[in-house]
Protein backbone atom coordinates (compact mmCIF):
# COMPACT_ATOMS: atom_id res chain seq x y z
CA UNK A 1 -41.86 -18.86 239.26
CA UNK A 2 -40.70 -16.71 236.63
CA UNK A 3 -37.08 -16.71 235.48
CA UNK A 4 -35.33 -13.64 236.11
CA UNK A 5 -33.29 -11.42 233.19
CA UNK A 6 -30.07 -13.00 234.69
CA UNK A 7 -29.37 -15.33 231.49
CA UNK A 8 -28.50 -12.18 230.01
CA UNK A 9 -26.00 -11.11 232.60
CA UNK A 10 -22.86 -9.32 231.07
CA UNK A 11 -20.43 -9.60 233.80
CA UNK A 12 -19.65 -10.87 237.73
CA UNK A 13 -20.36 -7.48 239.33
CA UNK A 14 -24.22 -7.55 238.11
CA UNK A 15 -24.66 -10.68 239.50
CA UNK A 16 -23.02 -10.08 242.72
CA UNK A 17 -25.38 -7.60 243.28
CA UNK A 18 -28.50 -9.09 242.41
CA UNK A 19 -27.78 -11.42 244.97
CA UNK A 20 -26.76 -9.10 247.62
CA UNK A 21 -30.03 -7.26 246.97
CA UNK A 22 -31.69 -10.48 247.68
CA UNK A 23 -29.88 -10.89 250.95
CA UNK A 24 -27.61 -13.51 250.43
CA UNK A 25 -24.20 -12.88 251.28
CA UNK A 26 -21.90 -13.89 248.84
CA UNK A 27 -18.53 -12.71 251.29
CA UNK A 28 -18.25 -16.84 251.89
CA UNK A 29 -18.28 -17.82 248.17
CA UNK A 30 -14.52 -19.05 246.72
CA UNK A 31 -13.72 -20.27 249.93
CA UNK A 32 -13.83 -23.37 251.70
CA UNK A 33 -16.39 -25.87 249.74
CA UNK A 34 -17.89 -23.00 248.37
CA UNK A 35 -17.92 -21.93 244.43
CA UNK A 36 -17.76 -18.57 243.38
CA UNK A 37 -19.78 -16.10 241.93
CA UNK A 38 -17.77 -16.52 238.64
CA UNK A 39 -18.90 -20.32 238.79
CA UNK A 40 -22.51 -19.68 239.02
CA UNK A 41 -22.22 -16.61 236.13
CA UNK A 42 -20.95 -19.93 233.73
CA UNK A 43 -24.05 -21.92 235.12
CA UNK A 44 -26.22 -19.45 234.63
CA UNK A 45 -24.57 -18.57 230.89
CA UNK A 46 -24.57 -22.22 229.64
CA UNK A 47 -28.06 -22.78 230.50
CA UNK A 48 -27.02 -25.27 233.29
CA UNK A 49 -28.92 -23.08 235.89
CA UNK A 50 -31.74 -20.22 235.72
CA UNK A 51 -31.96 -17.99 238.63
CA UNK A 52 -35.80 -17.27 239.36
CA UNK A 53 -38.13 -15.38 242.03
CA UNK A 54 -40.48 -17.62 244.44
CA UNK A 55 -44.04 -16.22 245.33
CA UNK A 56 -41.89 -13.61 248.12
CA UNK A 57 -39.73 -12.56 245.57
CA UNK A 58 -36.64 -14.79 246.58
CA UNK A 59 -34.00 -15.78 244.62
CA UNK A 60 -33.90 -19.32 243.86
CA UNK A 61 -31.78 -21.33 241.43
CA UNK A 62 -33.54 -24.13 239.75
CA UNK A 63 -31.39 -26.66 237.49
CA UNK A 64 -32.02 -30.52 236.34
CA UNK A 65 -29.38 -33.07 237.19
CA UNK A 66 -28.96 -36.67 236.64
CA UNK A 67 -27.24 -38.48 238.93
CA UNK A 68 -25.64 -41.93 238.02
CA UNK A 69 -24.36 -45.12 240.25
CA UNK A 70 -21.86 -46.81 238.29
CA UNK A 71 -20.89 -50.34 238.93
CA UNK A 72 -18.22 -52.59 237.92
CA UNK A 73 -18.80 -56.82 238.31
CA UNK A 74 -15.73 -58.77 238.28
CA UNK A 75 -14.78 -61.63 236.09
CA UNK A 76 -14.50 -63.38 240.26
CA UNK A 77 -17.70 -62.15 241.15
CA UNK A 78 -16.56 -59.28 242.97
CA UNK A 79 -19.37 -56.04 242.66
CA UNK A 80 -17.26 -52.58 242.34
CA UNK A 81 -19.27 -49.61 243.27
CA UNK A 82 -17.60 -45.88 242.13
CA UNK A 83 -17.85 -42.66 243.89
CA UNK A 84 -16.31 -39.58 243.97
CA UNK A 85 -13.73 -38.76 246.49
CA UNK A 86 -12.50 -35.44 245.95
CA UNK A 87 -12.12 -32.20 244.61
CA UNK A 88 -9.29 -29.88 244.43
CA UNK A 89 -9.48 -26.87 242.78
CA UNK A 90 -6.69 -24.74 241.50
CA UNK A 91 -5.92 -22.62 244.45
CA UNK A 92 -5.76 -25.97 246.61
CA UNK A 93 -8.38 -26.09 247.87
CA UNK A 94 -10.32 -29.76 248.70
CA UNK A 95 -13.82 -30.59 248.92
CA UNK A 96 -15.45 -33.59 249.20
CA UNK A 97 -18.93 -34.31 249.26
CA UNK A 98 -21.49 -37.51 248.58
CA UNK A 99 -24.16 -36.78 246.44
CA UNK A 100 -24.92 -40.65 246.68
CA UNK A 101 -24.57 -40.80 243.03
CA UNK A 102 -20.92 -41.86 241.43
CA UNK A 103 -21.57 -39.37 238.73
CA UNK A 104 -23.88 -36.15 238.87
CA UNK A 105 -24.48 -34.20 236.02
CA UNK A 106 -26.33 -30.76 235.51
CA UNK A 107 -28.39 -31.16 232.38
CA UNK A 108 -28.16 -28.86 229.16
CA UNK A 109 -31.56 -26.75 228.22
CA UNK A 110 -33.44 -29.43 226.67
CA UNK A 111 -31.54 -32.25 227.17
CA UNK A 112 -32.82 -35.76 227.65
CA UNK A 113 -32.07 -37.12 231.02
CA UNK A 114 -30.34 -40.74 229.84
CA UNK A 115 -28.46 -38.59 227.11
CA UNK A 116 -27.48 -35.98 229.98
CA UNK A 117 -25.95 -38.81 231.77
CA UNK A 118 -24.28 -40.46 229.03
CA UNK A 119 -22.27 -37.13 228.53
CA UNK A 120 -21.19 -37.08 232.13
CA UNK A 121 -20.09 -40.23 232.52
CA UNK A 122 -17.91 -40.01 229.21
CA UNK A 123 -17.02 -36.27 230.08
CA UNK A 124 -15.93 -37.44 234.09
CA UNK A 125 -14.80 -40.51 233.30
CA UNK A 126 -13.61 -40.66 230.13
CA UNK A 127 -14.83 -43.49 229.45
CA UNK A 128 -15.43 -45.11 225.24
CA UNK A 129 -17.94 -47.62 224.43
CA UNK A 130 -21.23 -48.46 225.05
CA UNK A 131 -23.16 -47.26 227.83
CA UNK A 132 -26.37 -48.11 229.11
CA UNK A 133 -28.41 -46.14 232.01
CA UNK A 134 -31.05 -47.75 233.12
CA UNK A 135 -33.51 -44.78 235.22
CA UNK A 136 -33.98 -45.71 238.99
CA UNK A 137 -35.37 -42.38 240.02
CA UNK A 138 -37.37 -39.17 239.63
CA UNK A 139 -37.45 -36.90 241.96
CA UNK A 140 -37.32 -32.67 242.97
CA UNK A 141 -36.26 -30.59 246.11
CA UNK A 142 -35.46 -27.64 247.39
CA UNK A 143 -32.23 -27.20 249.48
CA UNK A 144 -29.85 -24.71 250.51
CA UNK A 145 -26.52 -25.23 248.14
CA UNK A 146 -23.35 -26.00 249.76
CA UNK A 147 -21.62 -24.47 246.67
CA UNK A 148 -23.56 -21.26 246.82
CA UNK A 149 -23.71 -20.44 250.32
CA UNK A 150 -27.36 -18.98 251.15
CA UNK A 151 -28.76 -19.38 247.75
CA UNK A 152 -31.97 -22.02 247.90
CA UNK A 153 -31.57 -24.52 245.08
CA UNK A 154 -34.65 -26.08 243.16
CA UNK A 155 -32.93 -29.39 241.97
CA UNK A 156 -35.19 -31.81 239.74
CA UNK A 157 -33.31 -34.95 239.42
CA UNK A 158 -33.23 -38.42 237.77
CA UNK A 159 -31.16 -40.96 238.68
CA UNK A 160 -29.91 -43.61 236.84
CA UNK A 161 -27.69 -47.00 237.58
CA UNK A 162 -24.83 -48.34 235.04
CA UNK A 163 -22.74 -51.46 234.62
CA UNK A 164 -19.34 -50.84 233.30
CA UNK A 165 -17.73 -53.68 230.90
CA UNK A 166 -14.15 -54.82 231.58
CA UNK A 167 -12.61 -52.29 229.16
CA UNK A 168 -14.24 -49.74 230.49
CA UNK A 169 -13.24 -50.84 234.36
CA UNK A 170 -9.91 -48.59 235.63
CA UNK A 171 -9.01 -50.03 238.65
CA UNK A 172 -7.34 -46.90 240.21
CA UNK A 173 -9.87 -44.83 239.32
CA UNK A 174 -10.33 -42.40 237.39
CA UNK A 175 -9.47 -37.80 237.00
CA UNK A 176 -11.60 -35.38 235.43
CA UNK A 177 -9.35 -32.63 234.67
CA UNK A 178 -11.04 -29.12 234.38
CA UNK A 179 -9.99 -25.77 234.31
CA UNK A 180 -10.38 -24.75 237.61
CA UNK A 181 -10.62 -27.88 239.65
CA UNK A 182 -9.73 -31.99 239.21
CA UNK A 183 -12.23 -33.89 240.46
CA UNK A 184 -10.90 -37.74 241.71
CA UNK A 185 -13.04 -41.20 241.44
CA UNK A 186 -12.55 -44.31 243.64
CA UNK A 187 -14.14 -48.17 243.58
CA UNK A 188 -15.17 -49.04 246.42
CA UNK A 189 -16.58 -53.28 246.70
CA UNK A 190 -19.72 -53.86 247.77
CA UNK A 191 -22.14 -56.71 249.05
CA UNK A 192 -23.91 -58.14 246.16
């Protein structure tokens, strides 16, 4: 697959219409669970995703993400397992969704998996100190994205899992707090 002159892309319109010329309809993006074309213009500008052309000249976007379960043992034995609960953008919107992963990450061009993980747990989370993913998983597919309705998504992942120390450990969770959206993280306990 060849990547496509889209990293270039100067504004929303251009975009919009490369995809519509591909036949995906983009009339269900910003609503619902969906992202919107703006969203995947900032992917697509950051590095985070590269839209490219399969052998039948389809659009497909391809992007790495690492994917992290983070865990929490208490000083009682108890086993803590995070996950994300929500999202709710800035026109109120809610989504949830289980990637199976606490933390998911889209990679930087270039970018080390366990350092691409690091950055998203600290960037989600917030979270100081020392953290140490230890890699569970390799893995690709190809799936239709819930956050770009009709667009095929090439996702080559690594997964990772992560034990949290005590000062790390936030009992009500934690917030990522981003421009357009908050995104809300729960424990859960678990079996050991």
């Amino acid at each position: 697959m060849e990547p496509t002159d889209l990293e270039g892309v100067l504004d929303t319109i251009e975009l919009k219409k490369k995809l519509e010329d591909s036949g995906i309809d983009t009339s269900k993006w910003g609503k619902g669970q969906a992202k919107t074309i703006e969203h995947l213009k900032r992917e697509i500008e950051s590095g985070e995703s590269v839209l490219e052309e399969d052998e039948a000249g389809n659009l497909i976007r391809r992007l790495y993400i690492v994917g992290a379960d983070v865990y929490y043992m208490s000083r009682d034995g108890k086993k803590y397992r995070l996950k994300e609960d929500r999202q709710i953008f800035a026109d109120g919107r809610e989504r949830r969704r289980d990637y199976g992963h606490a933390v998911s990450e889209k990679m930087k061009p270039g970018e080390d998996p366990k350092v691409a993980i690091v950055r998203g747990i600290r960037e989600e989370l917030g979270i100081a100190g020392v953290i140490d993913p230890q890699k569970t998983l390799e893995d690709e597919r190809l799936l239709l994205s819930r956050s770009y309705p009709g667009l095929v998504s090439k996702y080559i992942g690594y997964g990772f899992e992560v034990i949290l120390d005590e000062e790390q450990f936030k009992p009500d969770g934690y917030v990522e707090e981003q421009e357009k959206m908050n995104t809300y993280f729960i424990w859960e306990e678990v079996e050991k």
